[in-house]
Each structure stands twice: as C-alpha cells, then as structure tokens.
N, C-alpha and C. Protein backbone atom coordinates (compact mmCIF):
# COMPACT_ATOMS: atom_id res chain seq x y z
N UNK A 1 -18.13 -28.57 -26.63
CA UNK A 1 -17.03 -27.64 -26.56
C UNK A 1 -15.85 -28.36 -25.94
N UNK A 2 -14.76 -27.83 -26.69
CA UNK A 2 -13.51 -28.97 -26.04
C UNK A 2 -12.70 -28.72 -25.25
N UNK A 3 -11.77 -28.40 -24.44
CA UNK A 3 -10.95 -28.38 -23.56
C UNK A 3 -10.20 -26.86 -23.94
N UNK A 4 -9.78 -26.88 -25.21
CA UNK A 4 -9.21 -26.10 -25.45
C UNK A 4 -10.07 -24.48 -25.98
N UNK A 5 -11.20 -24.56 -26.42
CA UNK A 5 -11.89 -23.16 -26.63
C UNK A 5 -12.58 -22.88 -25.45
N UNK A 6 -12.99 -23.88 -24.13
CA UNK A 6 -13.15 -23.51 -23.03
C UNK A 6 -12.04 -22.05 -22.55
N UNK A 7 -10.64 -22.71 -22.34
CA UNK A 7 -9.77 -22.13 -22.05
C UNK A 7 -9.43 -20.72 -22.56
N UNK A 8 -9.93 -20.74 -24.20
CA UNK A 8 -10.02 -19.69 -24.84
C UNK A 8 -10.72 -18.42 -24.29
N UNK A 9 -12.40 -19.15 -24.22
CA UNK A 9 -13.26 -18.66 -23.60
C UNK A 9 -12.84 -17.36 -21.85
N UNK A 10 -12.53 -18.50 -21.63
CA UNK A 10 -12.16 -18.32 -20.19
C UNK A 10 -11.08 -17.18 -20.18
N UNK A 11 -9.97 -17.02 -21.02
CA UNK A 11 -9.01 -16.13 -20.70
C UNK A 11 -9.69 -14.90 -21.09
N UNK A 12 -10.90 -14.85 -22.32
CA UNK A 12 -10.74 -14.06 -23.12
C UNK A 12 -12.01 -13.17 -22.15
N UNK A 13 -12.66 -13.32 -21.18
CA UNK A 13 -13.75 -12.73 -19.80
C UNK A 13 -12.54 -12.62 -19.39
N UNK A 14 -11.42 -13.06 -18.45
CA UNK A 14 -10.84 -12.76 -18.12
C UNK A 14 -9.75 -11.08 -18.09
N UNK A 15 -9.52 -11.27 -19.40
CA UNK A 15 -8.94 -10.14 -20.04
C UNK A 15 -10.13 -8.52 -20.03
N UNK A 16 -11.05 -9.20 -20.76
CA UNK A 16 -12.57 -8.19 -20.29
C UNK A 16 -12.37 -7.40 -19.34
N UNK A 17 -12.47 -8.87 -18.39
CA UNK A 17 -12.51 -8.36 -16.81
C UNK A 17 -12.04 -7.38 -16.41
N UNK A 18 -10.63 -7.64 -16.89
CA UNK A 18 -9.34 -6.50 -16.41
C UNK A 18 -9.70 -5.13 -17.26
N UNK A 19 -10.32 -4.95 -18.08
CA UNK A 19 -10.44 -4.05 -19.36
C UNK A 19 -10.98 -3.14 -18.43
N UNK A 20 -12.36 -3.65 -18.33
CA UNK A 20 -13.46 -2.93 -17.52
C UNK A 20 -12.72 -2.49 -16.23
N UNK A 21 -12.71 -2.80 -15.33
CA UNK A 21 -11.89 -2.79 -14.29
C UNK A 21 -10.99 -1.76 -14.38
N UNK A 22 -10.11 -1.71 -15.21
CA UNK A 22 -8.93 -0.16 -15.29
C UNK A 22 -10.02 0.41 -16.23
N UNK A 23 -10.99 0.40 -16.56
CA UNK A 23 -11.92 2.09 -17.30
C UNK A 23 -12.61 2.29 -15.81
N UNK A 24 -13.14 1.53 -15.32
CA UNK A 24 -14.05 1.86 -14.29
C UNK A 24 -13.34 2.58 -12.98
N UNK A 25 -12.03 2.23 -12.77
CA UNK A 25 -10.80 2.40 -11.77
C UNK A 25 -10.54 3.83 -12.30
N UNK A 26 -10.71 4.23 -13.90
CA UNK A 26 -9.98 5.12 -13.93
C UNK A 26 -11.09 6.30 -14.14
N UNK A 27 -12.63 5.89 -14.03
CA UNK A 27 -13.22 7.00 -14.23
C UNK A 27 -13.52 6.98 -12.57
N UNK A 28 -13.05 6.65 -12.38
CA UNK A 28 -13.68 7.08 -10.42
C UNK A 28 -12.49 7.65 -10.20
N UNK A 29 -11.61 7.17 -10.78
CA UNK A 29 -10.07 8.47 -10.03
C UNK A 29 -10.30 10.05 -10.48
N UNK A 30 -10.63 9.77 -11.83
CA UNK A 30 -11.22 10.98 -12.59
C UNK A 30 -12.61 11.80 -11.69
N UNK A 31 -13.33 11.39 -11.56
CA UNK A 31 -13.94 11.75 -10.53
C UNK A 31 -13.94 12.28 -9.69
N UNK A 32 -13.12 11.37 -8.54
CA UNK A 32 -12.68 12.04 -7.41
C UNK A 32 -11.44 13.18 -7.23
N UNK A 33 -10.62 12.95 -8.44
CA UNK A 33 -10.12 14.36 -8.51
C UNK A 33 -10.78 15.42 -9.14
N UNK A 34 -11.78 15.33 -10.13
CA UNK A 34 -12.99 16.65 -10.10
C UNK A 34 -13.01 17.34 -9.22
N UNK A 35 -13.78 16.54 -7.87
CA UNK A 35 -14.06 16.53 -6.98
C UNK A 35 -13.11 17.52 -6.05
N UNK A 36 -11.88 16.94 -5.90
CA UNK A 36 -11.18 17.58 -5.03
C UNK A 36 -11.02 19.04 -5.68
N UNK A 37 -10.64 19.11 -6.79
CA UNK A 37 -10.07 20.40 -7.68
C UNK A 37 -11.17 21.08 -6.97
N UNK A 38 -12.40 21.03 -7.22
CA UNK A 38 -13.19 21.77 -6.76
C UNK A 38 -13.61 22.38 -5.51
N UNK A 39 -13.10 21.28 -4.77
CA UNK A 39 -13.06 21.50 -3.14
C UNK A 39 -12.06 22.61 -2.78
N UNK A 40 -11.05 22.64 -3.64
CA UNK A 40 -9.96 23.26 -3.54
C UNK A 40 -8.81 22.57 -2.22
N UNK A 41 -9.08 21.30 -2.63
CA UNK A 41 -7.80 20.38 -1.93
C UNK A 41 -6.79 20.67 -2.13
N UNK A 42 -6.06 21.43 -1.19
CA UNK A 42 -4.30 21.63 -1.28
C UNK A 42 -3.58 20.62 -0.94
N UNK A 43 -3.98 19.57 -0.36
CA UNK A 43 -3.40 18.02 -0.55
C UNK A 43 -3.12 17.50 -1.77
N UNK A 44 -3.62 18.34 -2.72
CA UNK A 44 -3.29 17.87 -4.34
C UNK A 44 -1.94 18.15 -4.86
N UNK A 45 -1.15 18.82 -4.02
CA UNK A 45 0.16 19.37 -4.30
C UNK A 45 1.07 18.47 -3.72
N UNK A 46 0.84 17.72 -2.71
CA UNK A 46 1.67 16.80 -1.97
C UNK A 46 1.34 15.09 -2.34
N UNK A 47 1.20 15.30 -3.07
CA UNK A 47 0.97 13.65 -3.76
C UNK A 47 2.00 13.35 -5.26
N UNK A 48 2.37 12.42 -5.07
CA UNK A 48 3.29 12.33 -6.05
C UNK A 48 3.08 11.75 -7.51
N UNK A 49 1.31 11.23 -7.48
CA UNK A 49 1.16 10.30 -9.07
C UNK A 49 0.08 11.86 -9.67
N UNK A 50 0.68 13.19 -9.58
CA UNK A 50 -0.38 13.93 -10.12
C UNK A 50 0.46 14.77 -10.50
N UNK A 51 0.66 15.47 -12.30
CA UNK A 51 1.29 16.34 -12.79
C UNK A 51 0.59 17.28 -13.12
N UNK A 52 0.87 18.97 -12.70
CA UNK A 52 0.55 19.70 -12.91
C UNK A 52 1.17 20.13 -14.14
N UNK A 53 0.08 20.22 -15.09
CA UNK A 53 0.93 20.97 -16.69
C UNK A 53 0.21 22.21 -17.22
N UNK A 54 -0.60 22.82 -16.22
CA UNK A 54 -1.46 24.12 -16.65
C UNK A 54 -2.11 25.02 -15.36
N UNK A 55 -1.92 25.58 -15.39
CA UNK A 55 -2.56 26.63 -14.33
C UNK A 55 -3.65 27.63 -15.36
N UNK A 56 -4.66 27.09 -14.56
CA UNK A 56 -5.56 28.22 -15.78
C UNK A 56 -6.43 29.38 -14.54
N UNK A 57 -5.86 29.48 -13.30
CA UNK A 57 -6.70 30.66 -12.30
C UNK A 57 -4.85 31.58 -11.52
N UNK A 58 -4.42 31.84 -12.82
CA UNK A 58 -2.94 32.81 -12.48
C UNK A 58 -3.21 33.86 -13.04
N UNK A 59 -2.27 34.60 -12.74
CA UNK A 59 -2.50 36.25 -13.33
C UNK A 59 -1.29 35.61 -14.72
N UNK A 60 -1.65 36.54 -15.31
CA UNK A 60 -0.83 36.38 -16.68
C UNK A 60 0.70 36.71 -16.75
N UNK A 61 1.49 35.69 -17.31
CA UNK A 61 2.98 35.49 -16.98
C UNK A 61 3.32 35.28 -16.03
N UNK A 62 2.38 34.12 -15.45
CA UNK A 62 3.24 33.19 -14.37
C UNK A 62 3.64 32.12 -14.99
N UNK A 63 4.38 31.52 -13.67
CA UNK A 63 4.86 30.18 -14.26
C UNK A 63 5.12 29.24 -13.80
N UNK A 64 4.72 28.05 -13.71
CA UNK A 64 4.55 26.93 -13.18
C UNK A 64 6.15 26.56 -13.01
N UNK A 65 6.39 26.46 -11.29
CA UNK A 65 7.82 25.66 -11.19
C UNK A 65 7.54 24.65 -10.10
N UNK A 66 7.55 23.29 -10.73
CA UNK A 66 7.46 22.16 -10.08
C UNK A 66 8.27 22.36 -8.22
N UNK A 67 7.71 21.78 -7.77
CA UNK A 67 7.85 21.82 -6.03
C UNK A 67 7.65 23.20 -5.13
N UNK A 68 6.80 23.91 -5.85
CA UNK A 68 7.24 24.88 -5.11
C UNK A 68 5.39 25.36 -4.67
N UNK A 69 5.50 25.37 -3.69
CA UNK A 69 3.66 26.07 -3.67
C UNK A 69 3.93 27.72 -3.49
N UNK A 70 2.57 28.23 -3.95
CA UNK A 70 1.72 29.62 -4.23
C UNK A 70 1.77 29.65 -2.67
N UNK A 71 2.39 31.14 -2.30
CA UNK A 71 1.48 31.57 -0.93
C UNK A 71 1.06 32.59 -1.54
N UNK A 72 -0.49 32.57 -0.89
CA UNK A 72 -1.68 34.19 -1.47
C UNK A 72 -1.81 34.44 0.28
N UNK A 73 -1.64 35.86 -0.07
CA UNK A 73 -2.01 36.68 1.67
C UNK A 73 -4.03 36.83 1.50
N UNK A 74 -4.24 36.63 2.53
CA UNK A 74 -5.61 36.56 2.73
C UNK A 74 -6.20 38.10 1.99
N UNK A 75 -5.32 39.07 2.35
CA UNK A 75 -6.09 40.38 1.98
C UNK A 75 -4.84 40.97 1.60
N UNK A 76 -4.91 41.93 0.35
CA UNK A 76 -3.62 42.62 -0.06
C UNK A 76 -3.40 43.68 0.35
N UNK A 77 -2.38 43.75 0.55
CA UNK A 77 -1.65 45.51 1.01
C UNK A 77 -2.22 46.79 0.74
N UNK A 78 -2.84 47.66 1.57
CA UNK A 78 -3.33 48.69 0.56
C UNK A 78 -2.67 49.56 0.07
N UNK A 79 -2.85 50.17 -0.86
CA UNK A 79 -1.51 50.74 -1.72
C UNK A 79 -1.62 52.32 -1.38
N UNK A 80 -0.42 52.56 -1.05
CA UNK A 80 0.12 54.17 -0.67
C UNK A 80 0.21 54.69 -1.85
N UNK A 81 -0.52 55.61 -1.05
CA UNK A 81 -0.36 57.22 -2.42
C UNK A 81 0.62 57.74 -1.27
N UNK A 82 1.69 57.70 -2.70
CA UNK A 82 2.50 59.54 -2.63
C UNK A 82 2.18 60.84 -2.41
N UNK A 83 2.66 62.03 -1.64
CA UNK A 83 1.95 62.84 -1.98
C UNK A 83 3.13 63.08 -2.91
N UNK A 84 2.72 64.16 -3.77
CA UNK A 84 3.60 64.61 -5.33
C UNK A 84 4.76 65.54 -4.15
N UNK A 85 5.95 65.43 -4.78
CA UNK A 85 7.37 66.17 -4.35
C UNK A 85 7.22 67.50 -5.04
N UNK A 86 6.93 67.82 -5.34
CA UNK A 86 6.89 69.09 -6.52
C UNK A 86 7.42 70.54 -5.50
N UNK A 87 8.25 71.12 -5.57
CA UNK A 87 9.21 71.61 -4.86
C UNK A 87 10.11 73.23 -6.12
C-alpha cells in the first residue's frame, strides 16, 4: 500500500469518526431532552438552542408567543353563582 491510499484510508475513518460521533451526540441530546420534557423541566424555556413550534397540552386556541412563559395558578377560582335578579 502506498503513501498515498494510506492517506486516503486514513481521512476516510476519520470522516466516519466524525459521522458517528454527531449521530451518537445527537441521539443522547435527543434523549436527554425526552427526559427532561418528561420531568417537566421549566429550565427548558430558558435555554436558547431549543425552539418551541407546538404545544400539544393547551386548551384550544392558544397560542404560542415566543419569550413569554405560561403562569397556571395551583388551584382555580371557584366560580360564583349569581343569584337570578328577577324583580
């Protein structure tokens, strides 16, 4: 083998290398954000390499506006009855 398909050789593991490396990099990121989603990490909102493009646990006709977080009250208001005016 000559000097030059060595070199071939050599770049072409090389390149591999890197291949594997960003699938493997990118199924553990994948992962670990599973992970968090599930945890229900609200640190997921304050990071800047993560786009939110779907909300699928909203009440219907909401709407996603970048920077802004959801406040939910622990327990909701209980709702007043009227008594009827009828007069």
């Amino acid at each position: 083998m000559d000097a030059e398909t060595a070199v071939g050789w050599l770049l072409l593991a090389a390149v591999l290398a890197v291949m594997v490396w960003l699938v493997l990099r990118a199924v553990a990121k994948d992962r670990a954000l599973d992970a968090r989603l599930a945890a229900g990490d609200m640190t997921l909102f304050d990071e800047g390499g993560l786009d939110i493009e779907d909300v699928v646990r909203a009440p219907m006709g909401s709407v996603l506006q970048q920077g802004r977080l959801m406040e939910v009250d622990a327990a909701p208001a209980p709702a007043q009855i009227m008594p009827d005016e009828t007069a």
